[in-house]
Protein backbone atom coordinates (compact mmCIF):
# COMPACT_ATOMS: atom_id res chain seq x y z
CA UNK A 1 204.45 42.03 222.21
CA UNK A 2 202.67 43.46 219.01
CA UNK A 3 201.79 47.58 218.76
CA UNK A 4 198.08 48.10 219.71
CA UNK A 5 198.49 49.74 216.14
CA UNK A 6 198.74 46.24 214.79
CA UNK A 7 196.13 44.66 212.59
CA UNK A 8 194.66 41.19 213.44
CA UNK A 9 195.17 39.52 210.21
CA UNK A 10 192.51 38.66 207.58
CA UNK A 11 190.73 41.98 208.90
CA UNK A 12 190.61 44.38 206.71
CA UNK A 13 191.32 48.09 207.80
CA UNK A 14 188.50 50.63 208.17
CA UNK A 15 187.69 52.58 205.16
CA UNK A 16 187.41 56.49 206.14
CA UNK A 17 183.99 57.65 203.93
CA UNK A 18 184.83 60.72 201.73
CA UNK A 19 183.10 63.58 201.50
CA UNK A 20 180.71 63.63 198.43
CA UNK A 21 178.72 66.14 195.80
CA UNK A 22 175.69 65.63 198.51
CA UNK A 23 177.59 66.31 201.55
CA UNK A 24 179.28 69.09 200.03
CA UNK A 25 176.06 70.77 198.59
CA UNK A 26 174.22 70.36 201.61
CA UNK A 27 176.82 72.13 203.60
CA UNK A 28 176.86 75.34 200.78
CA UNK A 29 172.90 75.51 201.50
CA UNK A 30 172.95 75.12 204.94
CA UNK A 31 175.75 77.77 204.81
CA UNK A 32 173.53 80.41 202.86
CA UNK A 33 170.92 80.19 205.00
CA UNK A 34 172.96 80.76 208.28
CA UNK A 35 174.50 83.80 206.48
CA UNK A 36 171.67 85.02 204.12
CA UNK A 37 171.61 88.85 205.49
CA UNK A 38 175.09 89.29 205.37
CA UNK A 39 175.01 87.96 201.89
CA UNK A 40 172.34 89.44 200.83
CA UNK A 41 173.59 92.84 201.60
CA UNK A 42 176.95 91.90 199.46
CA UNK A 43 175.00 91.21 196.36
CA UNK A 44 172.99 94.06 196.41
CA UNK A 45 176.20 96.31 195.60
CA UNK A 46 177.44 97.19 191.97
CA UNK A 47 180.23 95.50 191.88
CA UNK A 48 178.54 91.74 192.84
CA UNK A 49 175.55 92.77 190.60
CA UNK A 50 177.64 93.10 187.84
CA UNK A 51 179.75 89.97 188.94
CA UNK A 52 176.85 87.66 189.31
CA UNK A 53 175.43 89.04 185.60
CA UNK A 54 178.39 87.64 184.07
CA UNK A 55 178.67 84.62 185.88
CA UNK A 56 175.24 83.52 185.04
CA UNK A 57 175.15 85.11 181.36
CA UNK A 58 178.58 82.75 181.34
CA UNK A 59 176.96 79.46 182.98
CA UNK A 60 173.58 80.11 180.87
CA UNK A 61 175.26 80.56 177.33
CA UNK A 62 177.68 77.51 177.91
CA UNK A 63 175.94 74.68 180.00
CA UNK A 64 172.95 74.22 176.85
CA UNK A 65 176.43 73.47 174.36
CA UNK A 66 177.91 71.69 177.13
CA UNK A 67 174.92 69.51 177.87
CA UNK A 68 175.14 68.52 174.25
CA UNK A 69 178.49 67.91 174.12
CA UNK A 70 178.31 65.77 176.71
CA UNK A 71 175.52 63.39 175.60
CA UNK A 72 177.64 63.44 172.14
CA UNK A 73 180.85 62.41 173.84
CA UNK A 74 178.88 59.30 175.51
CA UNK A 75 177.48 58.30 171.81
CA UNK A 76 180.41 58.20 170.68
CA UNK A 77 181.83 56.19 173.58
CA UNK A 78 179.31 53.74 173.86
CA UNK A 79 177.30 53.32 170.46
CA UNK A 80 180.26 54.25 167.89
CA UNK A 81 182.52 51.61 167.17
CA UNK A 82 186.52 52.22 167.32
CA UNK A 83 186.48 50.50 163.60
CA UNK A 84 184.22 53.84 162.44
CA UNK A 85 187.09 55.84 163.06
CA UNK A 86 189.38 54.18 161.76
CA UNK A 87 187.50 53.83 158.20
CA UNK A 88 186.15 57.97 158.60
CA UNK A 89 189.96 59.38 158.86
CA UNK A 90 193.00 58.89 156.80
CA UNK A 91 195.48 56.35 158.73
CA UNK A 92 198.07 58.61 158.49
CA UNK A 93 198.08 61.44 161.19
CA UNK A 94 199.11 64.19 159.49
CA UNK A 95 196.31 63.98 156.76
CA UNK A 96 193.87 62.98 159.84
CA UNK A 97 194.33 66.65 161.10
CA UNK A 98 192.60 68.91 158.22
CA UNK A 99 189.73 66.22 157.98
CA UNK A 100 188.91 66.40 161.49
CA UNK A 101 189.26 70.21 161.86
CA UNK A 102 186.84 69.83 158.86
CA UNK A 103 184.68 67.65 160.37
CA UNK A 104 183.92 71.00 162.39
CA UNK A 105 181.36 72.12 159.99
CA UNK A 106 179.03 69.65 160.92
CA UNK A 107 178.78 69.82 164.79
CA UNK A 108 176.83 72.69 165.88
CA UNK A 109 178.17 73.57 169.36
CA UNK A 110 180.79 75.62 171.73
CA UNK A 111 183.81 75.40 173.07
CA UNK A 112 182.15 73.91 176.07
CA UNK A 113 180.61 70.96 174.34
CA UNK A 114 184.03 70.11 172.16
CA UNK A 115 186.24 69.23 175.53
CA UNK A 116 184.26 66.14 176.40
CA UNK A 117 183.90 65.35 172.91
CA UNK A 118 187.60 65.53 171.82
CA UNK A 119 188.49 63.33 174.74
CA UNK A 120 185.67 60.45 174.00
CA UNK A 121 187.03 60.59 170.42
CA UNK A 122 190.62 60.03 172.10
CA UNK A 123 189.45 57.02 173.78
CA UNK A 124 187.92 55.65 170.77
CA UNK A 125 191.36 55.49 169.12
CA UNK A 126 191.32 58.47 167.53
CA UNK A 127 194.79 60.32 167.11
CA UNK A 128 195.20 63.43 169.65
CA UNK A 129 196.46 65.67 166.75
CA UNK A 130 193.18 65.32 165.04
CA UNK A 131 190.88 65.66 168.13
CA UNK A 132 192.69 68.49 169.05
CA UNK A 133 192.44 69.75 165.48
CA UNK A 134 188.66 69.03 166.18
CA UNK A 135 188.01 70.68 169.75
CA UNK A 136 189.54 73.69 168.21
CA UNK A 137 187.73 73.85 165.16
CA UNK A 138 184.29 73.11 165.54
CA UNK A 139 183.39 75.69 168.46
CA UNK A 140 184.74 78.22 165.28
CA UNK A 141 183.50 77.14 161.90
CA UNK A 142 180.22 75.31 162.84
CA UNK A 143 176.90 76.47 160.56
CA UNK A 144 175.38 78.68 164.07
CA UNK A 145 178.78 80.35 164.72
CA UNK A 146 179.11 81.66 161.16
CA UNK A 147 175.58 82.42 160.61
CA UNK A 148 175.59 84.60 164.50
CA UNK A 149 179.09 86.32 162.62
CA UNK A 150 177.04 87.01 159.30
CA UNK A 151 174.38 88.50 161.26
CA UNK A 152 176.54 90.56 163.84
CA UNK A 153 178.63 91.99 160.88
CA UNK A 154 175.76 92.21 158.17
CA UNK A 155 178.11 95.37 156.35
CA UNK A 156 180.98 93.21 156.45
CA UNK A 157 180.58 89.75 154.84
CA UNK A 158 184.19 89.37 154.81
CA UNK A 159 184.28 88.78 158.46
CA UNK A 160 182.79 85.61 158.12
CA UNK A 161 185.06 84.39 155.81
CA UNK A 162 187.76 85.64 157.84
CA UNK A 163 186.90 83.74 160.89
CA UNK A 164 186.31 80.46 159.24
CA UNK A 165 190.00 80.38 157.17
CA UNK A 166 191.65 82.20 159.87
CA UNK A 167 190.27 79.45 162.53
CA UNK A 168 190.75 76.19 160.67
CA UNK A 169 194.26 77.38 159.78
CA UNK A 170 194.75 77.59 163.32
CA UNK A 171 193.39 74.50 164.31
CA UNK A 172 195.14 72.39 161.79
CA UNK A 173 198.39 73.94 162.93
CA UNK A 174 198.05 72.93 166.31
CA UNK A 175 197.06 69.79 165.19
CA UNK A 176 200.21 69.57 163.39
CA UNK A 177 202.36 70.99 166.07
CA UNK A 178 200.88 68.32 168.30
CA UNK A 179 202.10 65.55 165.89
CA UNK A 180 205.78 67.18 166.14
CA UNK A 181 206.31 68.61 169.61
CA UNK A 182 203.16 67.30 171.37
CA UNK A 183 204.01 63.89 174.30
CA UNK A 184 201.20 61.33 175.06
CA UNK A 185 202.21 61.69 178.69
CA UNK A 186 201.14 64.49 178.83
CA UNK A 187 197.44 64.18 178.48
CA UNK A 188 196.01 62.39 180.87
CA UNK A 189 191.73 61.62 180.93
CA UNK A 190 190.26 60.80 183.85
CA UNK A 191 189.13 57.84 185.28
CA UNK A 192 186.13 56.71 183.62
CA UNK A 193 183.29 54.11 184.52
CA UNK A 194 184.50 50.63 183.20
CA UNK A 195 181.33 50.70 180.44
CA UNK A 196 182.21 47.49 178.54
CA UNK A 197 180.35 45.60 181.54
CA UNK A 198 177.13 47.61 181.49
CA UNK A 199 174.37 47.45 179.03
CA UNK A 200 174.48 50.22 176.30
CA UNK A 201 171.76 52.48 177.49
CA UNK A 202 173.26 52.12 181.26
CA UNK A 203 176.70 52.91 179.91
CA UNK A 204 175.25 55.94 178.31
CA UNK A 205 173.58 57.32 181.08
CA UNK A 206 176.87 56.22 183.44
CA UNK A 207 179.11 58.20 180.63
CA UNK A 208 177.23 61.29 180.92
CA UNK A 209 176.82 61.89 184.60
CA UNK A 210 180.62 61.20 185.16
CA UNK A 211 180.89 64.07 182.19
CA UNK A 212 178.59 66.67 183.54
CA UNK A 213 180.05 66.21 187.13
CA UNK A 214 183.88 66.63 185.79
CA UNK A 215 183.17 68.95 183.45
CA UNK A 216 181.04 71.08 184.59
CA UNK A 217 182.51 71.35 187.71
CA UNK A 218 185.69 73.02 185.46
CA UNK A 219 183.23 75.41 183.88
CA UNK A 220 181.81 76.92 187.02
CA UNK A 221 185.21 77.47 188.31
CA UNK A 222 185.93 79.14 184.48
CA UNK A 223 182.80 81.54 184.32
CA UNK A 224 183.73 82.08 188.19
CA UNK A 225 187.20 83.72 187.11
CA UNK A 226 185.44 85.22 184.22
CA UNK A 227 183.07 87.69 186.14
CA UNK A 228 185.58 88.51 188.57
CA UNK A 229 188.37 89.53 186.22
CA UNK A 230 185.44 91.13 184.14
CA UNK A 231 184.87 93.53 186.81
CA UNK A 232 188.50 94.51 187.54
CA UNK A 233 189.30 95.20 184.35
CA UNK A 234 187.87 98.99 183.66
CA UNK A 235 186.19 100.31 180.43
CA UNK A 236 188.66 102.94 180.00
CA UNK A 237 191.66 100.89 178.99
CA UNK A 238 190.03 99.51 175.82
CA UNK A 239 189.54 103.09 174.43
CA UNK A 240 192.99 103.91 175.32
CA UNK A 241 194.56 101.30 173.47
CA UNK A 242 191.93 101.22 170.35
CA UNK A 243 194.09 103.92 168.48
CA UNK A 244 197.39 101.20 168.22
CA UNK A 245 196.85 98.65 165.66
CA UNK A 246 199.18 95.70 167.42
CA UNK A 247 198.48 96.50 170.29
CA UNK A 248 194.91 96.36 169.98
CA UNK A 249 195.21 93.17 168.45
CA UNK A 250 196.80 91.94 171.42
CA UNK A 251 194.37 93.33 173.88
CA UNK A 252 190.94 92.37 172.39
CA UNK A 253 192.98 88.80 172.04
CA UNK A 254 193.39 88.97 176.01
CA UNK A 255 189.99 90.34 176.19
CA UNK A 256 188.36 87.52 174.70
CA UNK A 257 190.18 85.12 176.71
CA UNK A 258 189.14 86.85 180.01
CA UNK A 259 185.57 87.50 178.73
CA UNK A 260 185.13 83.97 178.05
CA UNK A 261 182.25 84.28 175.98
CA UNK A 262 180.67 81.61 174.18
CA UNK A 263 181.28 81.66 170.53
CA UNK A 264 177.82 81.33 169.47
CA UNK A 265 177.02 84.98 171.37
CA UNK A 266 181.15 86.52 170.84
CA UNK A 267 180.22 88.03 167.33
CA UNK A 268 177.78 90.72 168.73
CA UNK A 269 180.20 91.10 171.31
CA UNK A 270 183.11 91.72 168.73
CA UNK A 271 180.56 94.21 166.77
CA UNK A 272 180.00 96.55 169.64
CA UNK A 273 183.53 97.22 169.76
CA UNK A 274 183.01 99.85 166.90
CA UNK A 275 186.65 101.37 168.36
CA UNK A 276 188.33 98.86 167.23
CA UNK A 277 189.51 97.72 163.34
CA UNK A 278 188.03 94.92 162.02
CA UNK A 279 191.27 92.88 162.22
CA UNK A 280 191.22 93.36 166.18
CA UNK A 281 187.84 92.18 166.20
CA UNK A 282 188.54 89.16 164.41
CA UNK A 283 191.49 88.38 166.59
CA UNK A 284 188.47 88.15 169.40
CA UNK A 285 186.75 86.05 167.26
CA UNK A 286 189.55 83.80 166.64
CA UNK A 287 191.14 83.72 169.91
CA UNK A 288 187.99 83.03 172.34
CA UNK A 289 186.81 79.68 171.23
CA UNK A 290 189.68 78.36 171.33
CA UNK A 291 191.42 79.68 174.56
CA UNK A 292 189.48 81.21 177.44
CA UNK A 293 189.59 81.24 181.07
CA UNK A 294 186.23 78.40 181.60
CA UNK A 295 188.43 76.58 178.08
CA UNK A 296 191.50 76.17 180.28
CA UNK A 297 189.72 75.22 183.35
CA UNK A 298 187.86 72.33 181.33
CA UNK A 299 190.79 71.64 179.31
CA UNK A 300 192.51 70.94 182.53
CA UNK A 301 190.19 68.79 184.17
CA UNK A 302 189.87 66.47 180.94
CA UNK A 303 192.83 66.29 179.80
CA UNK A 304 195.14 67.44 182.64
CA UNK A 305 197.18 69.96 183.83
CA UNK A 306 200.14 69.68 182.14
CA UNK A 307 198.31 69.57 179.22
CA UNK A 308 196.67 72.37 179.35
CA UNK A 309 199.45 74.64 180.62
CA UNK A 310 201.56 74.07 177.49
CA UNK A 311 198.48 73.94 174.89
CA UNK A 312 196.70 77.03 175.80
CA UNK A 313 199.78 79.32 175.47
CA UNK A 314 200.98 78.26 172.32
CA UNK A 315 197.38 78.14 170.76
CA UNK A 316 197.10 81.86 172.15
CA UNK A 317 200.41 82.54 169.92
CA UNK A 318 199.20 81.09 166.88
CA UNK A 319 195.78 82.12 166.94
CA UNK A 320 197.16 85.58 167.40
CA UNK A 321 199.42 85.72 164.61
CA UNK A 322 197.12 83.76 162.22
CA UNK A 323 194.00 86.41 162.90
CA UNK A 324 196.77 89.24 162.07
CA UNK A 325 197.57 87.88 159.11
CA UNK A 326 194.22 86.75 157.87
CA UNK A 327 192.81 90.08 158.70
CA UNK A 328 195.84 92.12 156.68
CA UNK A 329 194.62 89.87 153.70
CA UNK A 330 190.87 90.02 153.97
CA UNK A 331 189.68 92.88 155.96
């Protein structure tokens, strides 16, 4: 006799229905009503205030760049050829690098907007060293970023043209690193809608809501473990350690990872922290639009885990030591 477990063949078996973004939102808001007092009486102390201020200052400063980022990254999957970029960059990698880190200049945009980007121009053909080179240039050098520095640090023109040599240097290293140490395995993109058998505009549209779902589903989670380590961490540490040169490098380097501020808004940040030399500062400068805690999170869910894990820490290292260095020259 055959298990009741059995299968009658040519049937197929049941599919079980996952939960989706509906279900799942309409459980949240059915949740917040049912505990609303409760809640309420949470966010009404310091601490949460404080928490939800960054959180939304995060979320509010990010998801305009991201937005744009995002409709980019379809363009340029649906509407730009992969023969464009193989004419627009040099064929051989290592000269690919410094033209897209270049290319930077042109893109006006954040952190938050480059992720998506850099991985579109991946599955266009484009070498990883250079989009790499790319994601961590342009949130850096771009015309807005260096015109907020100029105006944060009007007594100090030199800080702008710190940041800008201090960050493409960076961002061609990596770029370079990538080419020697870097493995393809490990980045993996998601799964993406098949667009070759849509129409153009319907591809578009397709491309960015799979984008803005994945991605911005990282940066919530980022600017989520932004605000809370923002309110842990207290004031008085930053004037204790203001007075040691390396190790104030070091901590406004952390700082700006935690903080996880865009870079179009990081320079007035950076300013404020009068306690600081200007070679701390621009270790801030250089450090937090290229690795930060919402960076990481959407670096992860674009290009994966094990990506992420072993690209963040070493650009952390060389953006360090490159902002030192830079800053002993310039400032």
């Amino acid at each position: 006799m055959r298990g009741t477990d059995s299968h009658t063949p040519g049937t197929a078996a049941p599919k079980r229905r996952r939960l989706g973004s509906v279900e799942v939102l309409a459980a949240v808001l059915i949740a917040l009503l049912i505990f609303r007092a409760p809640l309420a009486s949470v966010l009404s102390t310091p601490r949460m205030q404080t928490w939800t201020t960054v959180f939304v200052s995060v979320m509010v400063q990010a998801t305009p760049f991201l937005v744009f980022g995002v409709v980019l990254s379809a363009v340029i999957a649906v509407f730009v050829p992969r023969s464009f970029w193989a004419k627009a960059l040099p064929k051989h990698p290592a000269l690919a690098v410094p033209v897209a880190s270049c290319a930077g200049v042109i893109l006006p945009g954040c952190e938050c907007g480059s992720v998506p980007i850099a991985g579109s121009l991946i599955r266009r053909g484009v070498t990883p060293a250079a989009a790499l080179a790319f994601l961590l240039a342009a949130p850096a050098i771009n015309p807005i970023v260096l015109t907020a520095t100029a105006v944060a640090f009007p007594n100090d023109p030199e800080m702008v043209v710190a940041r800008g040599v201090a960050s493409i240097v960076v961002a061609m290293l990596m770029g370079w690193l990538w080419l020697r140490l870097g493995k393809a395995e490990w980045i993996r993109l998601p799964h993406r809608p098949e667009l070759d058998d849509l129409s153009r505009w319907r591809a578009f549209w397709a491309a960015c809501r799979h984008d803005i779902v994945h991605a911005g589903g990282f940066l919530v989670l980022g600017a989520m473990a932004a605000a809370t380590i923002n309110v842990l961490v207290p004031e008085s540490v930053l004037q204790r350690v203001a007075d040691r040169p390396v190790l104030a490098v070091i901590a406004l380097a952390g700082l700006a990872v935690l903080l996880s501020i865009c870079s179009e808004a990081d320079a007035f940040v950076a300013a404020s922290l009068s306690q600081f030399s200007l070679t701390a500062r621009l270790a801030f400068l250089v450090v937090g639009p290229m690795v930060d805690l919402k960076l990481i999170s959407m670096q992860a869910g674009v290009f994966g885990r094990r990506f992420a894990f072993r690209f963040a820490p070493a650009t952390f290292v060389t953006a360090i030591v490159v902002a030192a260095g830079i800053g002993w020259v310039l400032l």
